[in-house]
C-alpha atoms as a PDB file:
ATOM      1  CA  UNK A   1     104.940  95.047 122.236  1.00  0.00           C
ATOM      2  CA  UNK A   2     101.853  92.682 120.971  1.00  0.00           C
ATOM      3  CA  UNK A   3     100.246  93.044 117.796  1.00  0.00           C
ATOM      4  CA  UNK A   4      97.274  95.084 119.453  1.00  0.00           C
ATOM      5  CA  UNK A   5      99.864  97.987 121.024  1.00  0.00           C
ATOM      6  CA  UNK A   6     101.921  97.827 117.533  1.00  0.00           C
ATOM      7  CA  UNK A   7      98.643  98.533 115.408  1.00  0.00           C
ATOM      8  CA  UNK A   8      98.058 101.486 118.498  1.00  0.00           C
ATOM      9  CA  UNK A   9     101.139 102.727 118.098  1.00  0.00           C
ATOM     10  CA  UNK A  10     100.930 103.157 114.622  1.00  0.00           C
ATOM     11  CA  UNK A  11      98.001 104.913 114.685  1.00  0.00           C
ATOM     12  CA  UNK A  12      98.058 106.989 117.300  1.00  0.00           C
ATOM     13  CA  UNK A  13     101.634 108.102 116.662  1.00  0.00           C
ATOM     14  CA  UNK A  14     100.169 110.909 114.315  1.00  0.00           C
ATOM     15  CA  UNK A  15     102.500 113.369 111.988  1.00  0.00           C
ATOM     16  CA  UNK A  16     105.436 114.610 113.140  1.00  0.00           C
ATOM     17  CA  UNK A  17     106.448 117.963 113.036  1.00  0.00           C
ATOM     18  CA  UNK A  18     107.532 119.229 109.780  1.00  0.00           C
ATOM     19  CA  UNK A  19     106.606 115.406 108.406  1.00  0.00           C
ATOM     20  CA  UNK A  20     106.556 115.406 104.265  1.00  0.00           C
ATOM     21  CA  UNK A  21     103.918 115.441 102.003  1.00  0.00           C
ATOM     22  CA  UNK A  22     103.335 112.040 100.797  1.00  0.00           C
ATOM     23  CA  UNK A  23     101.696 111.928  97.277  1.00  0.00           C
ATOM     24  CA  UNK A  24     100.893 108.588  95.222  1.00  0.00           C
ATOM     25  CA  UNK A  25     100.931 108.837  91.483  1.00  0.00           C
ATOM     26  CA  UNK A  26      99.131 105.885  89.832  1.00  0.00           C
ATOM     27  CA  UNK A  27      97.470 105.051  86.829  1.00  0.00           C
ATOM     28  CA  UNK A  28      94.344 102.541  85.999  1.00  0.00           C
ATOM     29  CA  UNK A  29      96.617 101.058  82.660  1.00  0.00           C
ATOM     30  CA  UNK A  30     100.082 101.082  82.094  1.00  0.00           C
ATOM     31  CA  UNK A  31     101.787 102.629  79.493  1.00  0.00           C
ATOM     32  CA  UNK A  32      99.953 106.397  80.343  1.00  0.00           C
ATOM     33  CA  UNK A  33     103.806 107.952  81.409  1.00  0.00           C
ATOM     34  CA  UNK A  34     102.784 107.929  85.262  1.00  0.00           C
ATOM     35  CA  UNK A  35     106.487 107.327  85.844  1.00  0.00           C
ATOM     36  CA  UNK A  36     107.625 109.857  83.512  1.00  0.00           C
ATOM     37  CA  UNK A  37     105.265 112.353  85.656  1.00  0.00           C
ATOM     38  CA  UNK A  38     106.639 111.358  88.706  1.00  0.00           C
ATOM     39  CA  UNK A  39     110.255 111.944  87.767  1.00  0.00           C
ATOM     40  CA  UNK A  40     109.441 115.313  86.038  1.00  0.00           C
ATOM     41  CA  UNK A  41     107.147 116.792  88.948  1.00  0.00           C
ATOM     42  CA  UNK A  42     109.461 115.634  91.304  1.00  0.00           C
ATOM     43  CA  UNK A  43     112.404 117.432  89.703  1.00  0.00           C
ATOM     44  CA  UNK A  44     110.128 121.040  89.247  1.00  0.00           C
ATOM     45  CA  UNK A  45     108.950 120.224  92.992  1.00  0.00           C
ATOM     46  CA  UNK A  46     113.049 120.523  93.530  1.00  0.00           C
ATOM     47  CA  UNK A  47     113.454 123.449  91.278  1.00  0.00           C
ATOM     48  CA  UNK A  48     110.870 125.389  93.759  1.00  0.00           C
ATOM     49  CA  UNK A  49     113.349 124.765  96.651  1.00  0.00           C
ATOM     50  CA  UNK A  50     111.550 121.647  97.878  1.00  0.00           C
ATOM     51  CA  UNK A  51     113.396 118.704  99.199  1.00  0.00           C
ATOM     52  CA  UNK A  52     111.882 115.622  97.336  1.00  0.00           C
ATOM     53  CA  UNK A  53     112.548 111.702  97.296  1.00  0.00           C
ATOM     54  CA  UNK A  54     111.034 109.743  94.786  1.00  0.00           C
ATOM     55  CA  UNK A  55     109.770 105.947  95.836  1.00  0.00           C
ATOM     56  CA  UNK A  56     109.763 103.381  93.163  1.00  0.00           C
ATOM     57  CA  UNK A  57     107.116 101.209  94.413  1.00  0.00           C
ATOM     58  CA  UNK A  58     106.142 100.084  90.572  1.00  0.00           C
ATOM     59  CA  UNK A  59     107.469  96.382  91.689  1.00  0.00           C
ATOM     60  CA  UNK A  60     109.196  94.526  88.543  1.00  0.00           C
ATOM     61  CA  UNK A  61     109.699  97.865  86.156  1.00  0.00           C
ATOM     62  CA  UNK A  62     112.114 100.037  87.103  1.00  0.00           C
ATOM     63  CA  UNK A  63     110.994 102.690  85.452  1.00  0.00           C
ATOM     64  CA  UNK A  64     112.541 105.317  87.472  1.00  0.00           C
ATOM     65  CA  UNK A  65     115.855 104.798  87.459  1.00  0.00           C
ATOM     66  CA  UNK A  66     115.670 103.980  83.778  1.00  0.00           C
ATOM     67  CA  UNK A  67     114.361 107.507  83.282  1.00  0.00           C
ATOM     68  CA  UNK A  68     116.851 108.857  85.589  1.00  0.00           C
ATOM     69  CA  UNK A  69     120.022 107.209  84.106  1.00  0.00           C
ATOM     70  CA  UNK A  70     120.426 106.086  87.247  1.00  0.00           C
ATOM     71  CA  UNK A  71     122.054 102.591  87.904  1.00  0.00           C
ATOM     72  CA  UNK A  72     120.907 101.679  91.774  1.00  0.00           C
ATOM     73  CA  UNK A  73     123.503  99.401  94.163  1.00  0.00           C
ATOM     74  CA  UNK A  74     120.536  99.024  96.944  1.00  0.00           C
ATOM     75  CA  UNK A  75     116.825  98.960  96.950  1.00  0.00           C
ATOM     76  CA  UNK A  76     114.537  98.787  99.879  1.00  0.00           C
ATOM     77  CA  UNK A  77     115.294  95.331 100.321  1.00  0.00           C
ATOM     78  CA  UNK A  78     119.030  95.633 101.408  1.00  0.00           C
ATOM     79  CA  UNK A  79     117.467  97.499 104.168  1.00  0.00           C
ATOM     80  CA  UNK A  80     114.829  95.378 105.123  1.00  0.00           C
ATOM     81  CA  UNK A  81     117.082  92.049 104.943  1.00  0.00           C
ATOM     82  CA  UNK A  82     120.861  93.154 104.374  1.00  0.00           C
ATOM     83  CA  UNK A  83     120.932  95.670 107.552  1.00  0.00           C
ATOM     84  CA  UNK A  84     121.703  98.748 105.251  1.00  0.00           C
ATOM     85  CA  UNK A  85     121.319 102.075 106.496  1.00  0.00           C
ATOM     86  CA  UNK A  86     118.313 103.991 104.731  1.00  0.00           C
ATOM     87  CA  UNK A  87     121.017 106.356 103.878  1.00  0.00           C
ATOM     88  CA  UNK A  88     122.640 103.715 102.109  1.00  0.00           C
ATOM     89  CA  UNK A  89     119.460 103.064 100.213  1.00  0.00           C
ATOM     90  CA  UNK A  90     118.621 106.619  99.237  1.00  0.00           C
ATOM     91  CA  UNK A  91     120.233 107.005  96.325  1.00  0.00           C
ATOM     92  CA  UNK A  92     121.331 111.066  94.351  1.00  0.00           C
ATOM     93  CA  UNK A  93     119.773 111.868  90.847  1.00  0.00           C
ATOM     94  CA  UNK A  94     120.383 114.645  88.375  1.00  0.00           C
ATOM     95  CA  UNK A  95     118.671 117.438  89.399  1.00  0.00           C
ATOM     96  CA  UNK A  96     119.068 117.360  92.992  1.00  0.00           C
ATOM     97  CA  UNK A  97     116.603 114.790  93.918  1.00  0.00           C
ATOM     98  CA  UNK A  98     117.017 111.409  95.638  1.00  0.00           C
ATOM     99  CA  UNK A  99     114.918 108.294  95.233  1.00  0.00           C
ATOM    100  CA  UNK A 100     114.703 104.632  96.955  1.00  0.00           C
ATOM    101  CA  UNK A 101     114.744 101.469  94.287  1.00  0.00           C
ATOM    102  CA  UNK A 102     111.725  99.626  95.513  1.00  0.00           C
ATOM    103  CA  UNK A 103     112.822  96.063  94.137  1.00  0.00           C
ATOM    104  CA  UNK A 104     111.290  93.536  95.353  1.00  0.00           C
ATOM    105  CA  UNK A 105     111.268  94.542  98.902  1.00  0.00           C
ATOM    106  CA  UNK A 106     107.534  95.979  99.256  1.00  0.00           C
ATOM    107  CA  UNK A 107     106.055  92.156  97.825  1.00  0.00           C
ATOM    108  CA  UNK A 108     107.437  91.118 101.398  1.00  0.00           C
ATOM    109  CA  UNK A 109     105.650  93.736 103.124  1.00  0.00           C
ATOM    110  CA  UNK A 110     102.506  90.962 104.085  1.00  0.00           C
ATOM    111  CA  UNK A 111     105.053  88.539 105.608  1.00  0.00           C
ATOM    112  CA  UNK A 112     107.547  90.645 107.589  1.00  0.00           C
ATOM    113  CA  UNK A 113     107.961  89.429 111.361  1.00  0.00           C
ATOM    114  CA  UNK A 114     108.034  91.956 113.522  1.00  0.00           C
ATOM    115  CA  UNK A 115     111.664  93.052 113.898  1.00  0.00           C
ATOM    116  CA  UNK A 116     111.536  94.179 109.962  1.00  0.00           C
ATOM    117  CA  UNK A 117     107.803  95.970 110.535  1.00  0.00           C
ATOM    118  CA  UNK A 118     109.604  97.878 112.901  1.00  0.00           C
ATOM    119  CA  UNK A 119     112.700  98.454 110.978  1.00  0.00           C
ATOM    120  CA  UNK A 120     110.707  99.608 108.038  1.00  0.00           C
ATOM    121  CA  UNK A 121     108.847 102.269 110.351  1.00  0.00           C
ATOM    122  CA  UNK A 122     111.970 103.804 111.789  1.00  0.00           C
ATOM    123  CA  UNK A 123     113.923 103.514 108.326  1.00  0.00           C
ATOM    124  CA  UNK A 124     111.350 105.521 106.188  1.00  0.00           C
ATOM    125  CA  UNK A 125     110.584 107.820 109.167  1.00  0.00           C
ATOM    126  CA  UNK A 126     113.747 109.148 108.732  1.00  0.00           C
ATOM    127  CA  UNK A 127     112.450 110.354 105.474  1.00  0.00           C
ATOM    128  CA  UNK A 128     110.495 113.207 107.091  1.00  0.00           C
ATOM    129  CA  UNK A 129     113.481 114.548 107.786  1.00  0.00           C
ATOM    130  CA  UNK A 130     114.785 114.885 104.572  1.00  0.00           C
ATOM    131  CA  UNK A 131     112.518 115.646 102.605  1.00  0.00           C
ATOM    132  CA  UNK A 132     109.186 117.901 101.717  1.00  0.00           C
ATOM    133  CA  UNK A 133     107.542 116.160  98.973  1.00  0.00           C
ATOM    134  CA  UNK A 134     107.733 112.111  99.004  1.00  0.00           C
ATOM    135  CA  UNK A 135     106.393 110.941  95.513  1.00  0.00           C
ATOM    136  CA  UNK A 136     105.788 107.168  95.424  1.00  0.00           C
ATOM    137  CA  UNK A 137     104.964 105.639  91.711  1.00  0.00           C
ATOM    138  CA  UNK A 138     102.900 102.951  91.962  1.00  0.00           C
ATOM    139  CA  UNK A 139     102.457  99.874  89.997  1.00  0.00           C
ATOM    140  CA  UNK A 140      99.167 100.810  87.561  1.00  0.00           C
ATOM    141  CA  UNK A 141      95.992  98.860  87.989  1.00  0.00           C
ATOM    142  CA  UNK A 142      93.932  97.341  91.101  1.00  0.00           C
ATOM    143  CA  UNK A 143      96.358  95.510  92.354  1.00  0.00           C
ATOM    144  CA  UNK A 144      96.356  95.258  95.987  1.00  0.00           C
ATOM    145  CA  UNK A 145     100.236  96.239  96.224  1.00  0.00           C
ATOM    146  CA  UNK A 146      98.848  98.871  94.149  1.00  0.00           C
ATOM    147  CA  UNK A 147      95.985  99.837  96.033  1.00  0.00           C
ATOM    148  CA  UNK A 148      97.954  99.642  99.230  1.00  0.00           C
ATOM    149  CA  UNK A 149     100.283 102.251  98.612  1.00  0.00           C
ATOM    150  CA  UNK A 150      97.495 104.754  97.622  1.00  0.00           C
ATOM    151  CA  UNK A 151      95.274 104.353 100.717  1.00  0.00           C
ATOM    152  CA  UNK A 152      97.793 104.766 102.360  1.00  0.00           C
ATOM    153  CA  UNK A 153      99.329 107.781 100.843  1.00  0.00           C
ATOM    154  CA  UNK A 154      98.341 111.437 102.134  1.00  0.00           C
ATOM    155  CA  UNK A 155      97.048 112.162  98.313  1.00  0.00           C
ATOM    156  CA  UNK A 156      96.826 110.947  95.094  1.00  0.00           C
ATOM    157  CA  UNK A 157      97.512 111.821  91.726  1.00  0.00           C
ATOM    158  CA  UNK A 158      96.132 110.003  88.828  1.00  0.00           C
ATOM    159  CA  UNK A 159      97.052 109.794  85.286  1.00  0.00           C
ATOM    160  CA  UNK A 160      94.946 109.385  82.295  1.00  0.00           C
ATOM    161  CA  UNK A 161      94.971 109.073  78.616  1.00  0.00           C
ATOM    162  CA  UNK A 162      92.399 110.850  76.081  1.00  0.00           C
ATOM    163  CA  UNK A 163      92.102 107.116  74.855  1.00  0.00           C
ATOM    164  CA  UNK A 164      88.911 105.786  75.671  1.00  0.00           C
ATOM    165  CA  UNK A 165      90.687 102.593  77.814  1.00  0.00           C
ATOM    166  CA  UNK A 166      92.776 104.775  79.891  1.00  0.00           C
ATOM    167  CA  UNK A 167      89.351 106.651  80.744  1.00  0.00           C
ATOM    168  CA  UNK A 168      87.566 103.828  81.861  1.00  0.00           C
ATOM    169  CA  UNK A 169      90.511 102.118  83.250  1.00  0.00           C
ATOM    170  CA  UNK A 170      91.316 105.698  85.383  1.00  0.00           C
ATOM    171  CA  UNK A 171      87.648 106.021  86.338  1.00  0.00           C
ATOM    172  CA  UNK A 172      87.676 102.749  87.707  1.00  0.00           C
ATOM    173  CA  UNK A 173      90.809 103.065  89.743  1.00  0.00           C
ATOM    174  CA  UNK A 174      89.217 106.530  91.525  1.00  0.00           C
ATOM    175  CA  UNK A 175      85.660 104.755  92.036  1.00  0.00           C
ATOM    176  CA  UNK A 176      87.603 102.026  94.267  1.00  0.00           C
ATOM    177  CA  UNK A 177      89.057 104.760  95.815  1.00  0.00           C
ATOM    178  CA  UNK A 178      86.172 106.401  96.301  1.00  0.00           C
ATOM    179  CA  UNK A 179      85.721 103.460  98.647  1.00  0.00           C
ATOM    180  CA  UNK A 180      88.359 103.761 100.750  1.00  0.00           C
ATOM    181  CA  UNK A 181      86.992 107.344 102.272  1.00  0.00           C
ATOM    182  CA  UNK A 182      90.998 107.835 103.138  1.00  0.00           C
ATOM    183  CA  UNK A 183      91.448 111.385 100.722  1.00  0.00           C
ATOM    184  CA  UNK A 184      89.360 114.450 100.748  1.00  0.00           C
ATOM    185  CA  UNK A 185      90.168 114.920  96.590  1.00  0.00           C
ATOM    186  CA  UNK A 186      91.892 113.050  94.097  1.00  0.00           C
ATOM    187  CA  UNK A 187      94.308 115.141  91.704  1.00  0.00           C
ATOM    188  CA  UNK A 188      94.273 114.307  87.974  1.00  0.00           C
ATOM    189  CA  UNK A 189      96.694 114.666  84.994  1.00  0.00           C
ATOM    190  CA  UNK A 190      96.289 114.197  81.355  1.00  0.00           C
ATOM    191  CA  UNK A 191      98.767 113.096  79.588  1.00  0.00           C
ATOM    192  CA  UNK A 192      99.363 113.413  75.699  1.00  0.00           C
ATOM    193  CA  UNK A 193      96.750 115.562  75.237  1.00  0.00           C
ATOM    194  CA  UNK A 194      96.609 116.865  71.486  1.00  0.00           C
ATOM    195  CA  UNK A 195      96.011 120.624  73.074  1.00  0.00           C
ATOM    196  CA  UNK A 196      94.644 122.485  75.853  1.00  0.00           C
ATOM    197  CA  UNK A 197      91.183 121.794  75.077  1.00  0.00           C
ATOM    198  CA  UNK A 198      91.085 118.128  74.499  1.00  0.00           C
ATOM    199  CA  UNK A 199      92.765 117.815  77.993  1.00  0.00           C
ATOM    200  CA  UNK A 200      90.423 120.055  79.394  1.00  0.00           C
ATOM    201  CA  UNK A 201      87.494 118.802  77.742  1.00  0.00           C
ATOM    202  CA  UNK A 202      88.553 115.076  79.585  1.00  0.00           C
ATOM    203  CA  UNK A 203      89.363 116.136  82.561  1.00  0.00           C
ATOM    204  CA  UNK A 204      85.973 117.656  82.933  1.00  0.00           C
ATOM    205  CA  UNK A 205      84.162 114.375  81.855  1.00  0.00           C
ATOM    206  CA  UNK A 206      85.903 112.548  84.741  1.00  0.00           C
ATOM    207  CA  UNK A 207      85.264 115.500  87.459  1.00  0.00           C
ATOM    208  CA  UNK A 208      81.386 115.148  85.998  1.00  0.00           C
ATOM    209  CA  UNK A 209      80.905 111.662  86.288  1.00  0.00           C
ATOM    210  CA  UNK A 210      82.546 111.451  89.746  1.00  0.00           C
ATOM    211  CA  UNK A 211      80.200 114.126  90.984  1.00  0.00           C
ATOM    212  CA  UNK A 212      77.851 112.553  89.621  1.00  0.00           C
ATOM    213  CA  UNK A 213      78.013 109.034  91.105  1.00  0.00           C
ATOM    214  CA  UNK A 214      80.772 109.271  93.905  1.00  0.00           C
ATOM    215  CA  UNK A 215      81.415 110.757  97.108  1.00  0.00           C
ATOM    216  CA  UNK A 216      84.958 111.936  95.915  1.00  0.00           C
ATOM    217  CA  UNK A 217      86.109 115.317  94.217  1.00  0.00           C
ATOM    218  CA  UNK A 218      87.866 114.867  91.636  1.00  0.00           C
ATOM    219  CA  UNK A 219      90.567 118.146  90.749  1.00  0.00           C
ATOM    220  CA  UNK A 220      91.852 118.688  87.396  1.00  0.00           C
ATOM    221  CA  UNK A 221      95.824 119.596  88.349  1.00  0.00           C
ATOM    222  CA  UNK A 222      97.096 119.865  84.862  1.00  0.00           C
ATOM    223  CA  UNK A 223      97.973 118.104  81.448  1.00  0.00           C
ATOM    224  CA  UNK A 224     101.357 117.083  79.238  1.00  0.00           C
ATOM    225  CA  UNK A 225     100.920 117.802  75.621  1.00  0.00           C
ATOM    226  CA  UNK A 226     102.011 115.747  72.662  1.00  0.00           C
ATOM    227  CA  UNK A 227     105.627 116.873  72.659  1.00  0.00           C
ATOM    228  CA  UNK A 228     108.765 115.740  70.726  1.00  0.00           C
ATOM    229  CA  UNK A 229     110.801 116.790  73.507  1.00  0.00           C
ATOM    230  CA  UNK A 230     109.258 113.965  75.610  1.00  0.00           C
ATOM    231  CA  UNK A 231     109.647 111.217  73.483  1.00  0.00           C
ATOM    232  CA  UNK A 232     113.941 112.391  72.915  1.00  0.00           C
ATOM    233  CA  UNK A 233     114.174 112.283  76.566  1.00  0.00           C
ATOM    234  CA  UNK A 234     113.026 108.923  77.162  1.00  0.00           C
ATOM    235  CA  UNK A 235     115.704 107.882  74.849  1.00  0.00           C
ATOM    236  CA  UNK A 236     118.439 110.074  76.293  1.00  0.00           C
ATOM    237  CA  UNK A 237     117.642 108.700  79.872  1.00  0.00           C
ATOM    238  CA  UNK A 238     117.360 111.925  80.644  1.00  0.00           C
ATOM    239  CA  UNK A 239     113.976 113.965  81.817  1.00  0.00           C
ATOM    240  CA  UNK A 240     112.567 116.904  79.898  1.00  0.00           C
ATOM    241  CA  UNK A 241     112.016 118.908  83.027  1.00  0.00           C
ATOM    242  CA  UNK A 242     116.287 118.478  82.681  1.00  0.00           C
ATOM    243  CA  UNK A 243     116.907 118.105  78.902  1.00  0.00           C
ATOM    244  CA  UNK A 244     114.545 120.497  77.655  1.00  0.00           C
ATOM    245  CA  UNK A 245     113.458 123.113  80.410  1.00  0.00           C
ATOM    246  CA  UNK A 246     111.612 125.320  77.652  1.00  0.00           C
ATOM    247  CA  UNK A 247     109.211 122.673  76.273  1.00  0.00           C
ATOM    248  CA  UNK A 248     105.549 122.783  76.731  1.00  0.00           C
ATOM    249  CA  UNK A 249     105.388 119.879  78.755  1.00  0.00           C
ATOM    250  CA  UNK A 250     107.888 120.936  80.919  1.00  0.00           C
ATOM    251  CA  UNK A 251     106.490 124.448  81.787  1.00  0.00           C
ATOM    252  CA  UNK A 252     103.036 122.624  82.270  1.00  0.00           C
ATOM    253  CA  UNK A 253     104.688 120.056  84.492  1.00  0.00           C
ATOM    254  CA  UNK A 254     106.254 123.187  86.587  1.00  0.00           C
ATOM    255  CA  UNK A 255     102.937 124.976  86.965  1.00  0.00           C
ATOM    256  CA  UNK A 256     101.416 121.585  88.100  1.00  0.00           C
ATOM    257  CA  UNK A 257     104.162 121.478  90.739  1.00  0.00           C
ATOM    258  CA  UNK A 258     103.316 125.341  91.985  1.00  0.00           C
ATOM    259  CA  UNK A 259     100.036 124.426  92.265  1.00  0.00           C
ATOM    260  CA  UNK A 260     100.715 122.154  94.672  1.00  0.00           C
ATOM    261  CA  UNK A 261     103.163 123.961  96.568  1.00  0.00           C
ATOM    262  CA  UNK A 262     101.553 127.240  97.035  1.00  0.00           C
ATOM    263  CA  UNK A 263      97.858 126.277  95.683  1.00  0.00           C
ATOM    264  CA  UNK A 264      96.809 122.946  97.971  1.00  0.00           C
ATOM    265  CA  UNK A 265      96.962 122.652 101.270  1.00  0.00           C
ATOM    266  CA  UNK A 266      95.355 119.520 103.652  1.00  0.00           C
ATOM    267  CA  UNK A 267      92.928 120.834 106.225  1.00  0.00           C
ATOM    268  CA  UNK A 268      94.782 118.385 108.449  1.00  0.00           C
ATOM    269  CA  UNK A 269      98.900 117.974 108.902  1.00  0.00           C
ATOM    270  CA  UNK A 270     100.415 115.221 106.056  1.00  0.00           C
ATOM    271  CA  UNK A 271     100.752 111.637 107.832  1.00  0.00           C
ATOM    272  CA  UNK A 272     104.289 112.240 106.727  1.00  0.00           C
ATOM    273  CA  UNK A 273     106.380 109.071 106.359  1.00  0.00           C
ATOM    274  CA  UNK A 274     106.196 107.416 109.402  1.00  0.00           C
ATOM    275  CA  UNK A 275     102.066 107.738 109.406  1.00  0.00           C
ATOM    276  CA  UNK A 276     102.050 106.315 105.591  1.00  0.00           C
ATOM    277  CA  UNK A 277     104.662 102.926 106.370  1.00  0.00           C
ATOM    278  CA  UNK A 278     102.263 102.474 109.453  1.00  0.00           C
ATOM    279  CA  UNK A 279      98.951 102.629 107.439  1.00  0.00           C
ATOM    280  CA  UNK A 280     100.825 100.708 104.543  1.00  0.00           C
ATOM    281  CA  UNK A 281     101.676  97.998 107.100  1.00  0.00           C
ATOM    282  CA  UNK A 282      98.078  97.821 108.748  1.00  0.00           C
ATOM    283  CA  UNK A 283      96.893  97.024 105.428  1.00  0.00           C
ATOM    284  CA  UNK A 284      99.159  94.528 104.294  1.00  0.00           C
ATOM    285  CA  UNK A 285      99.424  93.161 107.840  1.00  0.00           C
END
């Protein structure tokens, strides 16, 4: 198979039946808690009954296993190099979710022959059938690692601050999407908000301006309050979703996820995995 029928392939192979929701969460500065989102929504996604793997893709900060207390043996690049099984790779966390270490195997993702492109496609497809919900967390910024993953994703979340940087810095990160024309919306979260109407009253700022000046909708999903419960958690290695079921920012974090299981639908069926390692690889390729 030539690069030309590969890239055909790929395209045309479409969703599979069944294939999982793939949903990038990113951020336009570090430091917002996009990782702490991802493990928390991921776990409520699970507490609905939904099969979800999370994807460490934040190269050089493992942030999610940190939060997870979870120490990994593999990362993606035993598979790709070290002929593990995905299996191997996917690793259990509390709460009955698995994720995949992302080490340093997606930096490779520009140079693989062909042999590993091809391995990577059939190891992650393997994903749509075991899971629902794939969340990937990103690296934050405009890196092109970065924006790799989320054009290539199904959807997008992004997190912002009330702090004026992490506004700009956000907005900036969904006009280059805006770019892309690869999403119908992007999904937003504010994080440490001091109460419900500082969070709403930023959310709304970003949906205005994007109306305003882009071709992209921009959806308010939901925001996680100050909250002491947070903050112990981190420490604890331990989420709050987990730790502290009753806190504020973990019933927010659990309406957030049954909004998007019951609430959101794509017109169109989710690339699953297999369409979003194909699309990932067309770009880095």
């Amino acid at each position: 198979m030539d690069q030309y029928e590969e890239d055909t392939f790929l395209t045309a192979a479409g969703p599979a039946a069944g294939a999982a929701r793939v949903i990038a969460v990113t951020s336009g500065k570090g430091g917002v808690g996009k990782s702490n989102l991802t493990v928390n929504l991921g776990l409520a996604l699970a507490s609905l009954n939904r099969r979800v793997i999370i994807l460490d893709a934040d190269l050089g900060l493992a942030n999610v296993e940190v939060l997870l207390g979870v120490s990994p043996p593999y990362t993606i690049y035993d598979c790709l190099y070290r002929n593990r099984d995905i299996r191997e790779v996917l690793l259990p966390a509390p709460g009955g979710i698995q994720f995949i270490s992302g080490g340093s195997g997606f930096l490779e993702l520009a140079n693989l022959d062909r042999a590993r492109r091809q391995r990577l496609i059939s190891s992650l497809a393997v994903l749509d059938t075991l899971a629902d919900y794939i969340l990937i967390d990103t690296g934050a910024g405009l890196s092109k690692n970065v924006l790799g993953f989320l054009a290539a994703a199904g959807e997008v979340i992004v997190v912002i601050t009330p702090e004026p940087t992490s506004l700009t810095d956000g907005y900036s990160l969904i006009k280059v999407l805006a770019r892309f024309r690869s999403h119908r919306e992007v999904l937003l979260v504010i994080n440490r908000a001091a109460g419900d109407q500082e969070a709403l009253a930023t959310a709304r700022r970003v949906e205005m301006v994007a109306e305003r000046f882009l071709n992209l909708p921009v959806n308010y999903l939901g925001h996680l309050p100050e909250d002491r419960a947070v903050n112990r958690a981190v420490r604890e290695q331990r989420p709050f979703v987990l730790a502290d079921p009753r806190c504020r920012a973990a019933r927010n974090v659990t309406a957030m996820a049954r909004t998007l299981a019951t609430g959101r639908r794509e017109e169109a069926p989710p690339p699953g995995a297999r369409g979003f390692v194909g699309r990932l690889l067309k770009i880095f390729g």
